[in-house]
C-alpha atoms as a PDB file:
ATOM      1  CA  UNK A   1      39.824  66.305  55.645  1.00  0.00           C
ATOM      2  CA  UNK A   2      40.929  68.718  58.081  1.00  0.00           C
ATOM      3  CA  UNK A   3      44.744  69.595  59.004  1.00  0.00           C
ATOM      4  CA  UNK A   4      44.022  71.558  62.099  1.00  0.00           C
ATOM      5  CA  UNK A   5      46.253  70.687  64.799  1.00  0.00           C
ATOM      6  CA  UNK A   6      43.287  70.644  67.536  1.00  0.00           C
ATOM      7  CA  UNK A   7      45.840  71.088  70.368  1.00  0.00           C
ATOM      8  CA  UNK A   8      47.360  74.480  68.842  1.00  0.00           C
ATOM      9  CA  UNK A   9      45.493  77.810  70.459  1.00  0.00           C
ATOM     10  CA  UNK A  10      42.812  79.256  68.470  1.00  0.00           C
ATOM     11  CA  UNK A  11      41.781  82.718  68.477  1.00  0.00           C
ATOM     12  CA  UNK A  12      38.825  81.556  70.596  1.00  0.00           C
ATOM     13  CA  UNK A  13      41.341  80.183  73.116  1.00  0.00           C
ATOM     14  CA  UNK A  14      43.579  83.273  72.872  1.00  0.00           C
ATOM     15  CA  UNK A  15      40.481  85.670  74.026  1.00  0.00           C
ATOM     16  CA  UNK A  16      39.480  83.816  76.849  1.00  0.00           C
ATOM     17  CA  UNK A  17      42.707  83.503  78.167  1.00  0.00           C
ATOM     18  CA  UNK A  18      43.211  87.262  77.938  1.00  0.00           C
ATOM     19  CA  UNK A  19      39.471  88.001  79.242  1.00  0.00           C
ATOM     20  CA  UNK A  20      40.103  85.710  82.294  1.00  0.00           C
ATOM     21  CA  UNK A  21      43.653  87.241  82.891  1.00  0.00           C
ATOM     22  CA  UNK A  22      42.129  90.814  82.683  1.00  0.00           C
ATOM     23  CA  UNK A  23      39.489  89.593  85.534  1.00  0.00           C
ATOM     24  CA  UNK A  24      42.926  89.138  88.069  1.00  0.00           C
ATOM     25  CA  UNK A  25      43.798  92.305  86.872  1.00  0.00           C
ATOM     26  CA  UNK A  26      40.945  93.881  87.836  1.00  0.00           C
ATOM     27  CA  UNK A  27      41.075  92.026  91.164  1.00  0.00           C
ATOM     28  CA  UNK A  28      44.927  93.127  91.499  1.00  0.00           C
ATOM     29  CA  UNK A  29      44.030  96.852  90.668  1.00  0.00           C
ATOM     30  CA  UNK A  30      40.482  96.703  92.885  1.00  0.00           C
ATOM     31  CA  UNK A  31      42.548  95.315  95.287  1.00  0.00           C
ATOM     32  CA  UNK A  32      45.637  98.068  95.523  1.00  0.00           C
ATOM     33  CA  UNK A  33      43.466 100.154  97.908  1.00  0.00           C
ATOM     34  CA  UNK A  34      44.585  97.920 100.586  1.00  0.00           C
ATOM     35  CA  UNK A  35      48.656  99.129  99.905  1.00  0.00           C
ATOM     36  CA  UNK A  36      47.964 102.037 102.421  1.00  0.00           C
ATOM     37  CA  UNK A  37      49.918 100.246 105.319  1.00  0.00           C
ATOM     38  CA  UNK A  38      52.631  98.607 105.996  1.00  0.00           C
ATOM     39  CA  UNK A  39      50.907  95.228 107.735  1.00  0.00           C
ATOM     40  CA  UNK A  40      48.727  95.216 103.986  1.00  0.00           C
ATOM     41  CA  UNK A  41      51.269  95.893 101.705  1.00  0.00           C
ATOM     42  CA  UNK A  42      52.692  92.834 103.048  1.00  0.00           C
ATOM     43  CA  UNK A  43      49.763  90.753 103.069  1.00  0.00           C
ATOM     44  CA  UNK A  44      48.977  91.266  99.695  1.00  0.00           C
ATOM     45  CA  UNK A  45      50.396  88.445  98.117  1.00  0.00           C
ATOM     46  CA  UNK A  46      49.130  86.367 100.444  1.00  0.00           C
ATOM     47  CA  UNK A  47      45.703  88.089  99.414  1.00  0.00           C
ATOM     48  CA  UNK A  48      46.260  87.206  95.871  1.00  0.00           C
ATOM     49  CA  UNK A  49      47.333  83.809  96.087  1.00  0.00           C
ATOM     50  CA  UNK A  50      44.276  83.000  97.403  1.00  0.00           C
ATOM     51  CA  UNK A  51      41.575  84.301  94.936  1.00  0.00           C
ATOM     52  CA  UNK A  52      43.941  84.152  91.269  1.00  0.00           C
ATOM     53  CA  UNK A  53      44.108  80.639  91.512  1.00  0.00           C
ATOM     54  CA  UNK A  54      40.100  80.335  90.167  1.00  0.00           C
ATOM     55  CA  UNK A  55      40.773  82.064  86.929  1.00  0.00           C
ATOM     56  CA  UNK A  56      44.222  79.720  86.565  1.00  0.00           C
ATOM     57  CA  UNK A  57      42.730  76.504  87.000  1.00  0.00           C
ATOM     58  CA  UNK A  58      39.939  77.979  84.802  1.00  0.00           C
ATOM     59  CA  UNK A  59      42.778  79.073  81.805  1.00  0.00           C
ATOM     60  CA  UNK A  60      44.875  75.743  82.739  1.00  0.00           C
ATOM     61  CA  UNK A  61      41.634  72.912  82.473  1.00  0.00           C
ATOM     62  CA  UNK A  62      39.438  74.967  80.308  1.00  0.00           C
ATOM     63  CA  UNK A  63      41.761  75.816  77.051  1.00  0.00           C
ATOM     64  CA  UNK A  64      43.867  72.599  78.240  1.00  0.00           C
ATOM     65  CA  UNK A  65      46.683  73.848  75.335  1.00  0.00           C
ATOM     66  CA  UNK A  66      50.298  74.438  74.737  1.00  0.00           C
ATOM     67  CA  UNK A  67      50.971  78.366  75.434  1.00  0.00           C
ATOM     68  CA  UNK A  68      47.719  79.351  77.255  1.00  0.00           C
ATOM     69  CA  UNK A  69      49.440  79.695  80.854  1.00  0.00           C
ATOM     70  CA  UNK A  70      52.509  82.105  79.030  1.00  0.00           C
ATOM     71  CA  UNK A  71      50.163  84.135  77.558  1.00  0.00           C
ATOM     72  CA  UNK A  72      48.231  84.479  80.635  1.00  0.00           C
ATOM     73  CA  UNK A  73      51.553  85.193  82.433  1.00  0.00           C
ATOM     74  CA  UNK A  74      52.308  87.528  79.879  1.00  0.00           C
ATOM     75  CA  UNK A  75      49.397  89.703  80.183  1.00  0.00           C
ATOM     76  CA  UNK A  76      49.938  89.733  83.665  1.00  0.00           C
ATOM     77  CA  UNK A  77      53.241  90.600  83.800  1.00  0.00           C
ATOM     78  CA  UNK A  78      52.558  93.536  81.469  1.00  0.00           C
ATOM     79  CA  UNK A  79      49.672  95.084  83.424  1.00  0.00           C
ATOM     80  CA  UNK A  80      51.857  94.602  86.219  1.00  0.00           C
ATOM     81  CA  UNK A  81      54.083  97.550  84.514  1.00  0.00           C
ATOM     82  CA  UNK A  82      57.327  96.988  87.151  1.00  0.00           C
ATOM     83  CA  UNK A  83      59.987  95.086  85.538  1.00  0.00           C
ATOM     84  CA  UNK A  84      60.953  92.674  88.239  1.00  0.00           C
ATOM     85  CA  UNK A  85      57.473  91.405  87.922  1.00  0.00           C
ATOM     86  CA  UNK A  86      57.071  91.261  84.749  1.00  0.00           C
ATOM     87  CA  UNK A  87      59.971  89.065  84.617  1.00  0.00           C
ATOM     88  CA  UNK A  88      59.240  86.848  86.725  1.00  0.00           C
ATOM     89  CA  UNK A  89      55.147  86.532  86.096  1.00  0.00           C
ATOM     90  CA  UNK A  90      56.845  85.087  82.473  1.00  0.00           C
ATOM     91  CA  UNK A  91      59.531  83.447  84.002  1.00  0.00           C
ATOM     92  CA  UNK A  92      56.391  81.506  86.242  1.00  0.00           C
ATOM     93  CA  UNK A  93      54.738  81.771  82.554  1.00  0.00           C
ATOM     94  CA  UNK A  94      57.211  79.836  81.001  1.00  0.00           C
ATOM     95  CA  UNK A  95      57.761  77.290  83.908  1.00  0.00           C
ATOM     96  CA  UNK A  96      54.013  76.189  84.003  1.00  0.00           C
ATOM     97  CA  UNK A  97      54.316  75.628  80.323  1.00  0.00           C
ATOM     98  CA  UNK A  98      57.658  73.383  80.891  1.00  0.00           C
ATOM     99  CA  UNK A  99      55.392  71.149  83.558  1.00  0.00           C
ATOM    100  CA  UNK A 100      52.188  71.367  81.698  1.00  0.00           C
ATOM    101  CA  UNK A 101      54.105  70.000  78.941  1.00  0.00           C
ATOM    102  CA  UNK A 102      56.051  67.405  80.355  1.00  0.00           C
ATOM    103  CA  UNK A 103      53.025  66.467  83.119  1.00  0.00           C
ATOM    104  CA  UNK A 104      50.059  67.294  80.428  1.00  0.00           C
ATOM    105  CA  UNK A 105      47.953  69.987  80.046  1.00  0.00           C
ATOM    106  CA  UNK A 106      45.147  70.422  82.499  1.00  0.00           C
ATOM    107  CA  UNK A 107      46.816  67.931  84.500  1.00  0.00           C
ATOM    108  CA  UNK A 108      45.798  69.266  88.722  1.00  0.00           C
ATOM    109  CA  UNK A 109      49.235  68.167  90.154  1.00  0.00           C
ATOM    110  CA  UNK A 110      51.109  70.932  87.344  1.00  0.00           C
ATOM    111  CA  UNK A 111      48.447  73.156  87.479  1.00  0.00           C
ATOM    112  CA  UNK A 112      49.321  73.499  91.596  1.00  0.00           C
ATOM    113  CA  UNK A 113      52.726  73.168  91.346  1.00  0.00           C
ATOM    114  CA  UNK A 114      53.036  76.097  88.595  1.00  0.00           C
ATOM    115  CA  UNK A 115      50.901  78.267  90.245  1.00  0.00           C
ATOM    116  CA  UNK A 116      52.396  77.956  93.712  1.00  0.00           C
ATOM    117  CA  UNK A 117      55.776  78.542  91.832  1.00  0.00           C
ATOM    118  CA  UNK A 118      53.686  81.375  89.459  1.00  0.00           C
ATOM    119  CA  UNK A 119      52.438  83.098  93.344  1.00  0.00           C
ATOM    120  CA  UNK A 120      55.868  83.050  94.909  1.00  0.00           C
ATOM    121  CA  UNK A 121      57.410  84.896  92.081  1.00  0.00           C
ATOM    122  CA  UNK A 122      54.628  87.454  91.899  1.00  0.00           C
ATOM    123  CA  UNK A 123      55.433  87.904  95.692  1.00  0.00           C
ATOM    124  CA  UNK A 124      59.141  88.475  94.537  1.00  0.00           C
ATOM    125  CA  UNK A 125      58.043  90.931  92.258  1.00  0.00           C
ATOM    126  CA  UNK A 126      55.630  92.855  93.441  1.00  0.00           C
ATOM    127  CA  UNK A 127      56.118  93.205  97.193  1.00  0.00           C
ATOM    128  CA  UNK A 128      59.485  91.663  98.266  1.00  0.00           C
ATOM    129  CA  UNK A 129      61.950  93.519  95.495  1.00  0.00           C
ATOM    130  CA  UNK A 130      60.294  96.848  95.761  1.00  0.00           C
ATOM    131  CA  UNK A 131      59.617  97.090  99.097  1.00  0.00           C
ATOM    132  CA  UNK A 132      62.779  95.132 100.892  1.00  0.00           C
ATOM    133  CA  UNK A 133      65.172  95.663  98.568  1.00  0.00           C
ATOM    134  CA  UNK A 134      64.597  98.858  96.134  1.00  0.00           C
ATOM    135  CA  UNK A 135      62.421 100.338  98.366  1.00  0.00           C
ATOM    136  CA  UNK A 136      63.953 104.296  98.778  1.00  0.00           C
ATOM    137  CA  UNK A 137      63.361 104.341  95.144  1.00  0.00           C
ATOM    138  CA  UNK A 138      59.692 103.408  95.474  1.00  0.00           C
ATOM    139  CA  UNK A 139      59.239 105.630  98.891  1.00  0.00           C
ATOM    140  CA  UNK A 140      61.024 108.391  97.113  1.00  0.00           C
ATOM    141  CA  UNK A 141      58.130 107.888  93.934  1.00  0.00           C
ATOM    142  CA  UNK A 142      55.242 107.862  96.369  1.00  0.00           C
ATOM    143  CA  UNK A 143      56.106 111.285  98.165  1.00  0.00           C
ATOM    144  CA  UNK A 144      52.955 112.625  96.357  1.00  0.00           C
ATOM    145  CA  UNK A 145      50.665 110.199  97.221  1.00  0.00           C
ATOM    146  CA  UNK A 146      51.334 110.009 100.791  1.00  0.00           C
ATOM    147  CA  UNK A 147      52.515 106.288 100.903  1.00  0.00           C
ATOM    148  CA  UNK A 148      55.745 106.828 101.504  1.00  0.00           C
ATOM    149  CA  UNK A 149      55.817 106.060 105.813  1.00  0.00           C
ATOM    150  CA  UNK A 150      53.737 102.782 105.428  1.00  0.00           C
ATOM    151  CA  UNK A 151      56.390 102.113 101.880  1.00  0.00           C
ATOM    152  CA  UNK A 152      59.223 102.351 104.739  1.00  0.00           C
ATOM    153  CA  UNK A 153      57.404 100.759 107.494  1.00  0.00           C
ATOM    154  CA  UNK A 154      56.602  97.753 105.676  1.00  0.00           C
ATOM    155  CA  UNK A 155      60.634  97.867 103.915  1.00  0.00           C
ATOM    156  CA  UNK A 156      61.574  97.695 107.806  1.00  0.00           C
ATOM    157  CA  UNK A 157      59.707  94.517 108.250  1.00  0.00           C
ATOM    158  CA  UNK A 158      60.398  92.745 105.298  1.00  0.00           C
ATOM    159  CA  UNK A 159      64.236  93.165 105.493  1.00  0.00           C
ATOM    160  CA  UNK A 160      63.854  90.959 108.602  1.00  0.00           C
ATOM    161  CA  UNK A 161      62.256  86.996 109.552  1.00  0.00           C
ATOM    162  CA  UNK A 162      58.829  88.588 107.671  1.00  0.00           C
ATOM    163  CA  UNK A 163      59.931  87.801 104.558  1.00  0.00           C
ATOM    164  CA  UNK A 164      60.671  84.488 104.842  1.00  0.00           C
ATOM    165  CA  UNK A 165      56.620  84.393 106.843  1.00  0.00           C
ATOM    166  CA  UNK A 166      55.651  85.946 103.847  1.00  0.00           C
ATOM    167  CA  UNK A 167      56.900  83.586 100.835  1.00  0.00           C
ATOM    168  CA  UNK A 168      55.910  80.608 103.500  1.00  0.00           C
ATOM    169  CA  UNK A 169      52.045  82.420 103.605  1.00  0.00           C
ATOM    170  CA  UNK A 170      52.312  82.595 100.009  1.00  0.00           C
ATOM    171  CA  UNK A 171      53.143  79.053  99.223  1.00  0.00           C
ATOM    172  CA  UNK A 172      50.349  77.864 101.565  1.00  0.00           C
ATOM    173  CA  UNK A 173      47.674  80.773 100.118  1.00  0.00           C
ATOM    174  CA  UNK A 174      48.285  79.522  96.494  1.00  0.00           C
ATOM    175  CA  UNK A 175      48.219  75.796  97.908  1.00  0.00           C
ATOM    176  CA  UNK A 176      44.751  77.028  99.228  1.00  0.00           C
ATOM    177  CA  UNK A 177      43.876  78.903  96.448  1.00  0.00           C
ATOM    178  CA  UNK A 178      44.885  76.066  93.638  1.00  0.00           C
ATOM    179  CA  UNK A 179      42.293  73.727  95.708  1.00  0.00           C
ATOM    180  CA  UNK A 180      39.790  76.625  95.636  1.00  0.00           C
ATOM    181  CA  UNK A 181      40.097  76.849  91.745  1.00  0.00           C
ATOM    182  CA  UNK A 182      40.452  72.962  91.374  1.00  0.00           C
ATOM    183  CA  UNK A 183      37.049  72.352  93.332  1.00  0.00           C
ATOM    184  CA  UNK A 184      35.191  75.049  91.665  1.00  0.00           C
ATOM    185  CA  UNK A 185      36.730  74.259  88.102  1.00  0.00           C
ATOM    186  CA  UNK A 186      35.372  70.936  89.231  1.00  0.00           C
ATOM    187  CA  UNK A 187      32.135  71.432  90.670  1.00  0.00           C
ATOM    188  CA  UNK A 188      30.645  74.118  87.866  1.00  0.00           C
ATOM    189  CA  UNK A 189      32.391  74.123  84.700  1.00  0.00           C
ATOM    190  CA  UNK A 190      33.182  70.280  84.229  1.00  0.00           C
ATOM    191  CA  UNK A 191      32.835  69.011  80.803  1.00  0.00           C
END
């Protein structure tokens, strides 16, 4: 007679949520070419919103379990190495878990919801607070690297109407991008 509480995470569960996590971060890092001007620095979120949401609908229907969306928001957040991010990639974390849980794990309509709510808060992390609102400090720390006109250029825009374009691109790029994961989730890995 076993105990095992079948809807706890399992090592099994914990590695492929990591794996799949690491595969946006590769995406995110393979991706950071495109922060050489100011027009892409501020699309990138929108960029982002689009493609993550295949590996989230993958974690959130796949491992279908209690704590599987925090620790993929956690892993995120940490390779994300800026601290606004990486507190609010586990504030989205621990949001998704708080609708999953109420809603039910796997469930499409909290999977979209968190990870529209999960893409506007990695917008607010990695583009809007470092680039409209702390951005000196980041042009100052890309002097070497040459970034530092398109880091002001694209500080100009958002501290105007763009980013309010940009969280409203967002939302509809991780609407997009939840139907992208949901259909392909769908399509090749159903049960």
């Amino acid at each position: 007679m076993s105990t095992a509480n079948p809807n706890k995470l399992k090592v099994k569960d914990i590695i492929t949520v990591v794996l799949l996590a690491l595969i946006n971060v590769v995406i995110f890092f393979a991706s950071s070419v495109l922060y050489a001007t100011p027009i892409t620095i501020i699309l990138m979120p929108v960029f982002f919103a689009l493609l993550e949401g295949i590996v989230y609908f993958i974690i959130g229907t796949k491992v279908k379990k209690p704590g599987a969306i925090l620790i993929y928001s956690i892993v995120r957040a940490i390779m994300g190495g800026y601290l606004p991010y990486i507190i609010l990639f586990i504030l989205s974390g621990v949001i998704a878990e708080l609708l999953l849980w109420k809603m039910g794990y796997g469930n499409a309509k909290a999977l979209t919801v968190s990870y529209v709510i999960n893409q506007v808060l990695a917008a607010f992390g990695s583009t809007i607070i470092p680039y409209a609102i702390a951005a000196k400090a980041m042009a100052y720390q890309m002097v070497t690297d040459g970034r530092q006109d398109a880091i002001l250029a694209a500080s100009q825009m958002l501290q105007s109407w763009v980013s309010v374009a940009l969280v409203a691109g967002v939302i509809v790029a991780a609407f997009i991008g939840a139907m992208i994961g949901k259909r392909i989730v769908k399509k090749h890995l159903a049960a």
